[in-house]
N, C-alpha and C. Protein backbone atom coordinates (compact mmCIF):
# COMPACT_ATOMS: atom_id res chain seq x y z
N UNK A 1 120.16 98.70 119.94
CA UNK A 1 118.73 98.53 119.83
C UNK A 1 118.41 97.24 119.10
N UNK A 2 117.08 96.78 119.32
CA UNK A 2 116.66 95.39 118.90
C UNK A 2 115.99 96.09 117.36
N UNK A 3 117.27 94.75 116.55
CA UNK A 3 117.21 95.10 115.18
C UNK A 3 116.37 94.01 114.02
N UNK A 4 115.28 94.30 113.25
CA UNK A 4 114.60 92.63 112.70
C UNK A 4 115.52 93.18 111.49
N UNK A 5 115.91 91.79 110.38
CA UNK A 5 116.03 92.01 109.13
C UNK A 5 115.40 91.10 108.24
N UNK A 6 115.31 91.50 106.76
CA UNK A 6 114.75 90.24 106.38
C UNK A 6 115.48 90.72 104.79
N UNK A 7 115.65 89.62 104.24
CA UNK A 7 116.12 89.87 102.26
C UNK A 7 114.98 89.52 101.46
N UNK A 8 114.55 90.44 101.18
CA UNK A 8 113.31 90.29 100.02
C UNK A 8 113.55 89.27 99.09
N UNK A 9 112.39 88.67 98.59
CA UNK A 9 112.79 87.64 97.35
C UNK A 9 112.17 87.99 96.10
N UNK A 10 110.96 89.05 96.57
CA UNK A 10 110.03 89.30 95.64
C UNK A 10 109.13 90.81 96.33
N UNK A 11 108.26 91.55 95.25
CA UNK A 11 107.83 92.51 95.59
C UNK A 11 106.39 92.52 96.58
N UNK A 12 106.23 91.64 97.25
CA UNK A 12 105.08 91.48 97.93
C UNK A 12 104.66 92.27 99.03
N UNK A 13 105.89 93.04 99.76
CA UNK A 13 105.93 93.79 100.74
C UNK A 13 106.91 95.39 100.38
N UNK A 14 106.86 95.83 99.17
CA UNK A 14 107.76 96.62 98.84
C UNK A 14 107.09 98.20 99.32
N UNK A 15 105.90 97.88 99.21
CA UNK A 15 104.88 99.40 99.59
C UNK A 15 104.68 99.53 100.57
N UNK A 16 105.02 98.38 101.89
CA UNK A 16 104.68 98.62 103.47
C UNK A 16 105.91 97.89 104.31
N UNK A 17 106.65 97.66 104.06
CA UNK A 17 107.50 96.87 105.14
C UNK A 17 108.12 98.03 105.85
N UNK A 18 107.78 99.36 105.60
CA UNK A 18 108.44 100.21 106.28
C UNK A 18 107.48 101.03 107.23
N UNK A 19 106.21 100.74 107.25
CA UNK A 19 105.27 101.16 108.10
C UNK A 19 105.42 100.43 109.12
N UNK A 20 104.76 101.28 110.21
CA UNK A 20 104.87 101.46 111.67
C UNK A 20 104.09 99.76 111.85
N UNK A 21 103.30 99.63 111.39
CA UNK A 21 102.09 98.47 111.40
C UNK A 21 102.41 97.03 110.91
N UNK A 22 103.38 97.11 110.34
CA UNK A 22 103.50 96.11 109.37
C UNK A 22 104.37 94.85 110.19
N UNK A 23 104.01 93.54 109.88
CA UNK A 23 104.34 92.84 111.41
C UNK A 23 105.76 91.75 110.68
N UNK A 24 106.42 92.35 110.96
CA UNK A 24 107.69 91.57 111.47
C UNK A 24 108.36 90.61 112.14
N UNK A 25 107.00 90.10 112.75
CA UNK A 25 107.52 88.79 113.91
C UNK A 25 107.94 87.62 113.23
N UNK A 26 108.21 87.20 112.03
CA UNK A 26 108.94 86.38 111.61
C UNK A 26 110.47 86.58 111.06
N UNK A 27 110.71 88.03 111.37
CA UNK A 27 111.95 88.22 110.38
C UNK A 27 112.89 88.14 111.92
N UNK A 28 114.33 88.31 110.98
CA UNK A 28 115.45 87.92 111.95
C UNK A 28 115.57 89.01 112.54
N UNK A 29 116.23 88.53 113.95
CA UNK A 29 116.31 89.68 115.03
C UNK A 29 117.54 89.27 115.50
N UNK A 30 117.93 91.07 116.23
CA UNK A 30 119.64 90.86 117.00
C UNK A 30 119.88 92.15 117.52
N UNK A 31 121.25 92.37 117.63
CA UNK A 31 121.49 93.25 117.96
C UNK A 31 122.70 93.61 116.93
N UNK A 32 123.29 94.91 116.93
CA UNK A 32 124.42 94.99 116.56
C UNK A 32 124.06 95.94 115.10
N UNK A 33 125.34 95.66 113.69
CA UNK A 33 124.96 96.31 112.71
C UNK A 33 124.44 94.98 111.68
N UNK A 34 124.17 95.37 110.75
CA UNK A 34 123.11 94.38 109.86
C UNK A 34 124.31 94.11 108.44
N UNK A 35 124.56 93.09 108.24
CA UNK A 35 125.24 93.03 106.97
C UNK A 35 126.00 91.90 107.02
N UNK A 36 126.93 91.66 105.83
CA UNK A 36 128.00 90.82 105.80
C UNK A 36 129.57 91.01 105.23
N UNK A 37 130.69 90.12 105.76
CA UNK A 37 131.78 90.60 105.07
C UNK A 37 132.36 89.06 104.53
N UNK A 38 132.56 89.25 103.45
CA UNK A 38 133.23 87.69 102.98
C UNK A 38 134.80 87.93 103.05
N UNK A 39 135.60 89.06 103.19
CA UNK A 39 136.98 89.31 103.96
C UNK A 39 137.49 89.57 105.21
N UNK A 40 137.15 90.59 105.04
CA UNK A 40 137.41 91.44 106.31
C UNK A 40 137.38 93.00 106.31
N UNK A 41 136.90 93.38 107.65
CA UNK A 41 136.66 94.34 107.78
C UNK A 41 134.82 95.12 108.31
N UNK A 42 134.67 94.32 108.19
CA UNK A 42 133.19 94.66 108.84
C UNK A 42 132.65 93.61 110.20
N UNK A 43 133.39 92.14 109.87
CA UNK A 43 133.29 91.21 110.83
C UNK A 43 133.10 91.76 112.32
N UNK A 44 133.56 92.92 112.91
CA UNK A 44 132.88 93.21 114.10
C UNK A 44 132.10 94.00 114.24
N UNK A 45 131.43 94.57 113.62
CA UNK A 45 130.51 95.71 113.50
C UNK A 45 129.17 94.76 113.41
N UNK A 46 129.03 93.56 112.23
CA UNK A 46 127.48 92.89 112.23
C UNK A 46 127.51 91.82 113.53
N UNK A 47 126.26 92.26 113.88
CA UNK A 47 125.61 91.19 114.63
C UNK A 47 125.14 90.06 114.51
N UNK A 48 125.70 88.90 115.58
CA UNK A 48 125.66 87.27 114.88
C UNK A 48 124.50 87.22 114.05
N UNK A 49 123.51 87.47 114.31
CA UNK A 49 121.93 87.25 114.44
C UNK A 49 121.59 88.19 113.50
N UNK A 50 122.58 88.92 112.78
CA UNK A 50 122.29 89.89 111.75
C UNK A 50 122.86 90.18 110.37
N UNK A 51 123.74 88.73 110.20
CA UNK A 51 124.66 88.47 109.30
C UNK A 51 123.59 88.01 108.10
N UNK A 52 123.70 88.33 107.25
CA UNK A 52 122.90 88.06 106.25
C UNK A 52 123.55 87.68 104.73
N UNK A 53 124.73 86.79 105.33
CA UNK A 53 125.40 86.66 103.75
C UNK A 53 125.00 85.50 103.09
N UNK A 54 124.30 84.50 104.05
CA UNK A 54 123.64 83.39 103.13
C UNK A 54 122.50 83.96 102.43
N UNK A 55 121.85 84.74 102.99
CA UNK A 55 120.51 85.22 101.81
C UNK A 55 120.59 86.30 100.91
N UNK A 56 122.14 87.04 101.16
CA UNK A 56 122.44 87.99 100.40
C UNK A 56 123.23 87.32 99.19
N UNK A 57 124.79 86.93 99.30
CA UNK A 57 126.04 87.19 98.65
C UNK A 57 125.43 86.63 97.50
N UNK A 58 126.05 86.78 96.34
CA UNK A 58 125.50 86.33 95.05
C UNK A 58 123.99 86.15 94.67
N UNK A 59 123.53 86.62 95.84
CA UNK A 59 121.38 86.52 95.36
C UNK A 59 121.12 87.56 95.16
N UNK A 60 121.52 88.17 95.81
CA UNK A 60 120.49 89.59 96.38
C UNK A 60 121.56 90.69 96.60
N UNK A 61 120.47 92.61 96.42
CA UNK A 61 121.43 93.49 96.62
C UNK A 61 120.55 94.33 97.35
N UNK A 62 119.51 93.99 97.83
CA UNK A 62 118.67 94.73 98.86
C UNK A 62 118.50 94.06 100.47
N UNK A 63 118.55 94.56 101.31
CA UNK A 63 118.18 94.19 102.79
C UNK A 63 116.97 95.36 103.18
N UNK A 64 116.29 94.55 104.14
CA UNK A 64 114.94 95.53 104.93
C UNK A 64 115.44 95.41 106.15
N UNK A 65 115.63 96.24 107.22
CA UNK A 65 115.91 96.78 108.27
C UNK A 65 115.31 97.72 109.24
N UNK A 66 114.68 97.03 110.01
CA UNK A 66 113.98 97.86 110.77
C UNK A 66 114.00 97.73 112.49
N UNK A 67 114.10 99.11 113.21
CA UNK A 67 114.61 99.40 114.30
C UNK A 67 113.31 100.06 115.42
N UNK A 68 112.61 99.10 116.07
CA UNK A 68 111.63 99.94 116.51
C UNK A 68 112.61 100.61 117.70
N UNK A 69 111.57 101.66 118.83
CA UNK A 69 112.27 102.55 119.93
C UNK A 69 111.21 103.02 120.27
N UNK A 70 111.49 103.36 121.76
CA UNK A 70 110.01 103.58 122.32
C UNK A 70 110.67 105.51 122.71
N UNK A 71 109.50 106.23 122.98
CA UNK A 71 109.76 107.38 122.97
C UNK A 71 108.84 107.76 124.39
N UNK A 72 109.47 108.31 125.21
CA UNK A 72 108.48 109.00 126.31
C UNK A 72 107.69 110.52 126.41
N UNK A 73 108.76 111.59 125.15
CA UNK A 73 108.19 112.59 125.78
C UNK A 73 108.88 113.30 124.00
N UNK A 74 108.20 112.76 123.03
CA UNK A 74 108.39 113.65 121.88
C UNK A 74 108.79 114.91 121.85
N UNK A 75 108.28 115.53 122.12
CA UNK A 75 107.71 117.32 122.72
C UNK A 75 109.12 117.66 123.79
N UNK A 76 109.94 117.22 124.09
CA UNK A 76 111.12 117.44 124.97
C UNK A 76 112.03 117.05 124.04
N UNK A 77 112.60 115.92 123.34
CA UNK A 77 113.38 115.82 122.19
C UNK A 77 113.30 116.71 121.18
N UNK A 78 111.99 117.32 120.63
CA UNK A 78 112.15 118.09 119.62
C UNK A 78 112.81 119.79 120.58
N UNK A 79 112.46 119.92 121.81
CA UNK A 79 113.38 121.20 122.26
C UNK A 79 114.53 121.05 122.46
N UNK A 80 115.20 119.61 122.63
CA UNK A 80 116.59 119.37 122.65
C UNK A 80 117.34 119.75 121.84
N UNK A 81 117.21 119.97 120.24
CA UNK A 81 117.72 120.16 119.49
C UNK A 81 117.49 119.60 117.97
N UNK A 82 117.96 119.65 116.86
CA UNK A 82 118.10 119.09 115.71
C UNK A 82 118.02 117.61 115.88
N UNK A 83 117.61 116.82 115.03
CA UNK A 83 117.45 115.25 114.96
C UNK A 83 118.15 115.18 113.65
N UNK A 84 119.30 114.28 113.96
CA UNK A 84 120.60 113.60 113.53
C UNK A 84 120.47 112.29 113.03
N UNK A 85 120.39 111.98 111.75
CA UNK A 85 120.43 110.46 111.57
C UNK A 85 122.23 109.74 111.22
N UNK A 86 122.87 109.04 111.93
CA UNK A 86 123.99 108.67 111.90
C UNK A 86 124.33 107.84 111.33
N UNK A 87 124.66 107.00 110.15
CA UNK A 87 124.47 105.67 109.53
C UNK A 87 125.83 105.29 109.22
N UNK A 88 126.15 103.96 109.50
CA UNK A 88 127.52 103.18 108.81
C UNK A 88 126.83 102.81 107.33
N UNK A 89 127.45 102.79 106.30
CA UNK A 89 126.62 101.98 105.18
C UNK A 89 127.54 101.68 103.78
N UNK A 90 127.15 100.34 103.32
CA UNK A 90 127.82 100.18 102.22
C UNK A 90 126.84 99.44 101.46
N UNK A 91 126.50 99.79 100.19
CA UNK A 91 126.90 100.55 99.70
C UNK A 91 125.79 101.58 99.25
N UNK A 92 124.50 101.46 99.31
CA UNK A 92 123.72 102.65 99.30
C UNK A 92 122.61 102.17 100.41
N UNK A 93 121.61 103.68 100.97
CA UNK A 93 120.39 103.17 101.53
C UNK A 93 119.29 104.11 101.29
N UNK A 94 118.36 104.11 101.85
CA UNK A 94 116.96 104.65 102.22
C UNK A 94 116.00 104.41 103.24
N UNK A 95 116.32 105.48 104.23
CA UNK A 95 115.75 105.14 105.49
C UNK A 95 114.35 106.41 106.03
N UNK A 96 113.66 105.40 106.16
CA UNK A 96 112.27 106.36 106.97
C UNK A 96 112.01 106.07 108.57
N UNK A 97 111.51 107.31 108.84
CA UNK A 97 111.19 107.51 110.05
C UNK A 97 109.60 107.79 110.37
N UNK A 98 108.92 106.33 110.73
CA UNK A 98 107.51 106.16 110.93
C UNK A 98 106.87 106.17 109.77
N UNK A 99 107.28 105.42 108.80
CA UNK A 99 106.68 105.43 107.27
C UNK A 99 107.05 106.65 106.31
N UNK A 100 107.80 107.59 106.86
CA UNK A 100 108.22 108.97 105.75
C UNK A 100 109.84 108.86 105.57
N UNK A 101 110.36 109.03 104.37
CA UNK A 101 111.62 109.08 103.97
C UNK A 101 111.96 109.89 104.62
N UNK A 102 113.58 110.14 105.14
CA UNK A 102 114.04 111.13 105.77
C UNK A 102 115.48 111.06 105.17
N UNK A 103 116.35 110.35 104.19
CA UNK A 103 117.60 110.49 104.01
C UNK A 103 117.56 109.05 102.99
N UNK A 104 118.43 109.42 102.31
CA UNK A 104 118.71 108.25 101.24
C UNK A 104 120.30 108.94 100.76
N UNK A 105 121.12 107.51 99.97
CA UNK A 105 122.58 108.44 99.40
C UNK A 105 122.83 106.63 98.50
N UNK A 106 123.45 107.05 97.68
CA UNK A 106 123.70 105.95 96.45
C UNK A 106 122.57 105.20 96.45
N UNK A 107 121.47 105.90 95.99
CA UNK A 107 119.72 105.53 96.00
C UNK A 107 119.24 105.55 94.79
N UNK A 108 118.65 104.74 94.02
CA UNK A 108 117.54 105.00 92.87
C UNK A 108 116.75 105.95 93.06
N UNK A 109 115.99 106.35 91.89
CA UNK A 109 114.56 107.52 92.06
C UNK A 109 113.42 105.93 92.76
N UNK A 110 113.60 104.82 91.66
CA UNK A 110 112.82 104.04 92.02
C UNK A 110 112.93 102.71 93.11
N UNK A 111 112.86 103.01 94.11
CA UNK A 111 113.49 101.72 94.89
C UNK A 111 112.89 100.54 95.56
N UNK A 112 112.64 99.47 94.44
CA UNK A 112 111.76 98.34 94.37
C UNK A 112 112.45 97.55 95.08
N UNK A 113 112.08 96.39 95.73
CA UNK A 113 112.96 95.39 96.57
C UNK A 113 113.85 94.86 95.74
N UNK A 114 114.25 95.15 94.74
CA UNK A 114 115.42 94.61 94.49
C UNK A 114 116.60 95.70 93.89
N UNK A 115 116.58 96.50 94.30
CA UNK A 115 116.82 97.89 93.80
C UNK A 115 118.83 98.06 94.25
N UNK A 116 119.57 98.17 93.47
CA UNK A 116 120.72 98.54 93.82
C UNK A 116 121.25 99.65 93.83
N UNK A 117 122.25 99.13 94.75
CA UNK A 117 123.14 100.81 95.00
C UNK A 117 123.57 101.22 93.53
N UNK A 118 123.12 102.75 93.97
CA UNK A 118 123.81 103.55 92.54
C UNK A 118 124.67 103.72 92.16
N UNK A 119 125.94 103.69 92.92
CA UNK A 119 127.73 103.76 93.25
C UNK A 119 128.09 102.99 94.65
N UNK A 120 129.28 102.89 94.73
CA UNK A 120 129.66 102.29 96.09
C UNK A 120 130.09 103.41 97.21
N UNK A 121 130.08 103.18 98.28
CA UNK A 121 130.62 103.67 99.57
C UNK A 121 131.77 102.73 100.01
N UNK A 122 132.86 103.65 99.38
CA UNK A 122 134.39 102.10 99.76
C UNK A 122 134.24 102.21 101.36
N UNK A 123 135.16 101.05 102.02
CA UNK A 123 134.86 100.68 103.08
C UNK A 123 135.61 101.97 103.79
N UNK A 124 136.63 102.43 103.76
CA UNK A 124 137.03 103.39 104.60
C UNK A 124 135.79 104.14 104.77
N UNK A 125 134.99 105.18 104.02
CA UNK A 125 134.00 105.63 104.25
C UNK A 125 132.95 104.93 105.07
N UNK A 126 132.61 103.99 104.52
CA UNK A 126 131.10 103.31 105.34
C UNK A 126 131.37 103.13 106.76
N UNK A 127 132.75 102.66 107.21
CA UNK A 127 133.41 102.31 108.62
C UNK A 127 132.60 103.97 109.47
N UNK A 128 132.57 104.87 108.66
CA UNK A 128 132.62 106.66 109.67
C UNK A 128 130.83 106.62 109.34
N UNK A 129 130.50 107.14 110.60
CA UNK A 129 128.91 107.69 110.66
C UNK A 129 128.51 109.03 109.51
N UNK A 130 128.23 108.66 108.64
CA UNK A 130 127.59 110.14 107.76
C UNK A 130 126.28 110.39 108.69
N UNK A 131 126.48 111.03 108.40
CA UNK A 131 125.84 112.32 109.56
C UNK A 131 124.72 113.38 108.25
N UNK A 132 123.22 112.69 108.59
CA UNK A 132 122.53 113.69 107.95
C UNK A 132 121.58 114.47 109.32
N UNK A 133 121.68 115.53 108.58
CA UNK A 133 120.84 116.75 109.67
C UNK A 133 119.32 116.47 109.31
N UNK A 134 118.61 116.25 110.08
CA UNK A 134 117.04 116.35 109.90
C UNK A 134 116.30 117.06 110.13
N UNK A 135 116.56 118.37 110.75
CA UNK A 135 115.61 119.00 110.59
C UNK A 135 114.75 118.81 111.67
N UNK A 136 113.72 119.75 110.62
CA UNK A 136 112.11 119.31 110.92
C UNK A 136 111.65 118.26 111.39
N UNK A 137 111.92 116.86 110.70
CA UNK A 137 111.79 115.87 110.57
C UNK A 137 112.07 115.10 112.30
N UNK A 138 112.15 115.82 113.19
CA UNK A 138 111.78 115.29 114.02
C UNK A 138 110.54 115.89 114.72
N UNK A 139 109.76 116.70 113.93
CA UNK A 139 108.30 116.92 113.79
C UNK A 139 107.33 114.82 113.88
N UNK A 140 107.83 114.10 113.13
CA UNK A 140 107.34 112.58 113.02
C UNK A 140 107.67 111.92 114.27
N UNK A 141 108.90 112.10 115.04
CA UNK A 141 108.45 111.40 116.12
C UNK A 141 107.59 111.55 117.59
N UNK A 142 106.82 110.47 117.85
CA UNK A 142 105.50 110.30 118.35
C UNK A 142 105.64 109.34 119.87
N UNK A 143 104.94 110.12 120.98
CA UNK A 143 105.10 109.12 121.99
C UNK A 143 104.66 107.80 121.66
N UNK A 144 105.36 106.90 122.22
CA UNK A 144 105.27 105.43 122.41
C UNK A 144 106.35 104.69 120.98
N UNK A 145 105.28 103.81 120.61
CA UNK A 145 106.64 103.03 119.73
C UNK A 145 106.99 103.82 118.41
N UNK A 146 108.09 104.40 117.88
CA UNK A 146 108.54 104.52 116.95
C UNK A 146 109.61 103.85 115.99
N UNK A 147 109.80 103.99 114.79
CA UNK A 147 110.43 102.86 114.02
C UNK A 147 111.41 103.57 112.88
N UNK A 148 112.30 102.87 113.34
CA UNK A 148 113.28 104.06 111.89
C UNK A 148 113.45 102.33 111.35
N UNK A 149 113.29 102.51 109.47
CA UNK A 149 113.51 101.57 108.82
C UNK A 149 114.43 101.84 107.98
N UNK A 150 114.76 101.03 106.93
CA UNK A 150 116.49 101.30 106.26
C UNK A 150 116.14 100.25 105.30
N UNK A 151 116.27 100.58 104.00
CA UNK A 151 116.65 99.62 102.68
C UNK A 151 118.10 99.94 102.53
N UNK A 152 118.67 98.77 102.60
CA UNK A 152 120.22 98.85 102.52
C UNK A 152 120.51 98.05 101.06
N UNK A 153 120.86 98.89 100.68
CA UNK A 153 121.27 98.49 99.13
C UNK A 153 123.14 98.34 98.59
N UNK A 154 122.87 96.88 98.12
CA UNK A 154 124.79 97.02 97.09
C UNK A 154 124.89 96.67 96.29
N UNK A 155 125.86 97.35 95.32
CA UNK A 155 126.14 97.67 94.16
C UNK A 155 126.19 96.33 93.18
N UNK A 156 126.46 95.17 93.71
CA UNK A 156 126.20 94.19 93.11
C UNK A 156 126.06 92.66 93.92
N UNK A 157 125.04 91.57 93.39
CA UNK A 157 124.94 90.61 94.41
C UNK A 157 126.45 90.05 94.55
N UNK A 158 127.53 89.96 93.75
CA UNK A 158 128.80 89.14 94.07
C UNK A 158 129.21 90.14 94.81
N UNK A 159 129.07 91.69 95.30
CA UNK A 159 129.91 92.11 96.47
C UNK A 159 130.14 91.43 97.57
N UNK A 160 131.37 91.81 98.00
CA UNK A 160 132.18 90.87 99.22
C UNK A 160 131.72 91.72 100.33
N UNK A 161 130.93 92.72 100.43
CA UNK A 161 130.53 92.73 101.81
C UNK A 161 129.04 94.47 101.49
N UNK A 162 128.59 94.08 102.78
CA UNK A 162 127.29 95.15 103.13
C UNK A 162 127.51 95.56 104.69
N UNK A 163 127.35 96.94 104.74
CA UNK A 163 126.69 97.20 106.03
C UNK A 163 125.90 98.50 106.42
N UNK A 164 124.90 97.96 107.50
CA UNK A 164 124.16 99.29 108.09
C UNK A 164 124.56 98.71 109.41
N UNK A 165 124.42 100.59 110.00
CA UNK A 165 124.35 100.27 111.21
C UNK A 165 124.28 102.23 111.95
N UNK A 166 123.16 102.02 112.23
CA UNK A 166 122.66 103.47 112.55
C UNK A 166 122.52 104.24 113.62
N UNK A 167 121.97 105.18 113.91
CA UNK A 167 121.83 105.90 115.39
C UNK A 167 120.99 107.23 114.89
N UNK A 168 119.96 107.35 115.79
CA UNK A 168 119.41 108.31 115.96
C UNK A 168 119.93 109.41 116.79
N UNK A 169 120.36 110.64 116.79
CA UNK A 169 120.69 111.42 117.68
C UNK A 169 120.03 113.08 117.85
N UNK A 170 119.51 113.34 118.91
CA UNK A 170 118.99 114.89 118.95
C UNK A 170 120.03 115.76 120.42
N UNK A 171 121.07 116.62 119.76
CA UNK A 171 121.95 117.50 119.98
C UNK A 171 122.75 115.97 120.66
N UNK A 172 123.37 115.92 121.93
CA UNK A 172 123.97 114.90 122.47
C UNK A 172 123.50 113.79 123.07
N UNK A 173 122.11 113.47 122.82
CA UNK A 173 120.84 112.85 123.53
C UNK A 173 121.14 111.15 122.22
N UNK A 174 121.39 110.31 122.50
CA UNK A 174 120.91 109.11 121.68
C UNK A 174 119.88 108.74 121.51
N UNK A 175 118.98 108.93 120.78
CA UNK A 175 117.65 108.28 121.25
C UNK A 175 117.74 106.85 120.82
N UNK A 176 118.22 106.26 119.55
CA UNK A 176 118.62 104.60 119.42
C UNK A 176 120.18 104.59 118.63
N UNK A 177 121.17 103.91 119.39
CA UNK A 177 122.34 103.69 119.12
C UNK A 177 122.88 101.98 119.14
């Protein structure tokens, strides 16, 4: 799915960059997973166009990530089954679905744009999809455009590497992979 990112510099957009509304046409776009590796080991997972280690490594420990997806028939996905959020991630995040939190893990209570991971996710882990169950929570998705967003947070700006890289799923159905 077509992915924008952008690295905060400051709190100017910390209360809306995750709403449905909020316009993004200047931030970077791609495909693929969102992050960087200054060794190895993530190098094929981020997308050219989604590498973010010049505005991250030693600056920064937050990324904004956001994934719009268009939906035809809400009301048929929610009888499909449970809605699955699937995430690669290092080293913490917080992701909403149409402006409402739905899953966070090595997260602050308070998570300001510059907000770091609480512990790390070593890379063996982040490489495997954690798998949170949602529930209800696919009660929020809505015909036409929908948007799952992601604060991807790490543990410190000199970390040697970050990644997201997500999937929506209801029972065996992808809705964005």
């Amino acid at each position: 799915s077509l992915t924008r990112v952008r690295v905060p510099t400051d709190d100017s957009d910390e209360k809306t960059w995750f709403l449905n509304d909020f316009d993004d046409s200047t931030w970077r776009e791609g495909f693929g997973g969102t992050g960087y590796e200054i060794q190895s080991g993530y190098e094929n997972m981020i997308g050219k166009d989604l590498d973010v280690r010049d505005s991250m490594f030693e600056r920064s420990t937050s990324v904004y990530v956001r994934i719009p997806f268009e939906i035809e028939d809400p009301e048929k996905i929610r009888e499909a089954g449970e809605l699955t959020l699937g995430i690669r991630f290092d080293d913490g995040f917080v992701a909403y679905l149409n402006g409402e939190e739905i899953a966070r893990a090595n997260a602050p209570t308070d998570i300001g744009w510059n907000a770091t991971s609480t512990g790390p996710n070593g890379d063996g882990a982040a490489v495997q999809f954690a798998r949170f169950n949602l529930g209800k929570k696919s009660a929020l998705l809505r015909e036409g455009e929908n948007l799952l967003a992601i604060q991807v947070l790490n543990v410190a700006p000199e970390s040697t590497d970050l990644l997201c890289m997500a999937e929506l799923r209801v029972g065996n159905h992808d809705i964005i992979k």
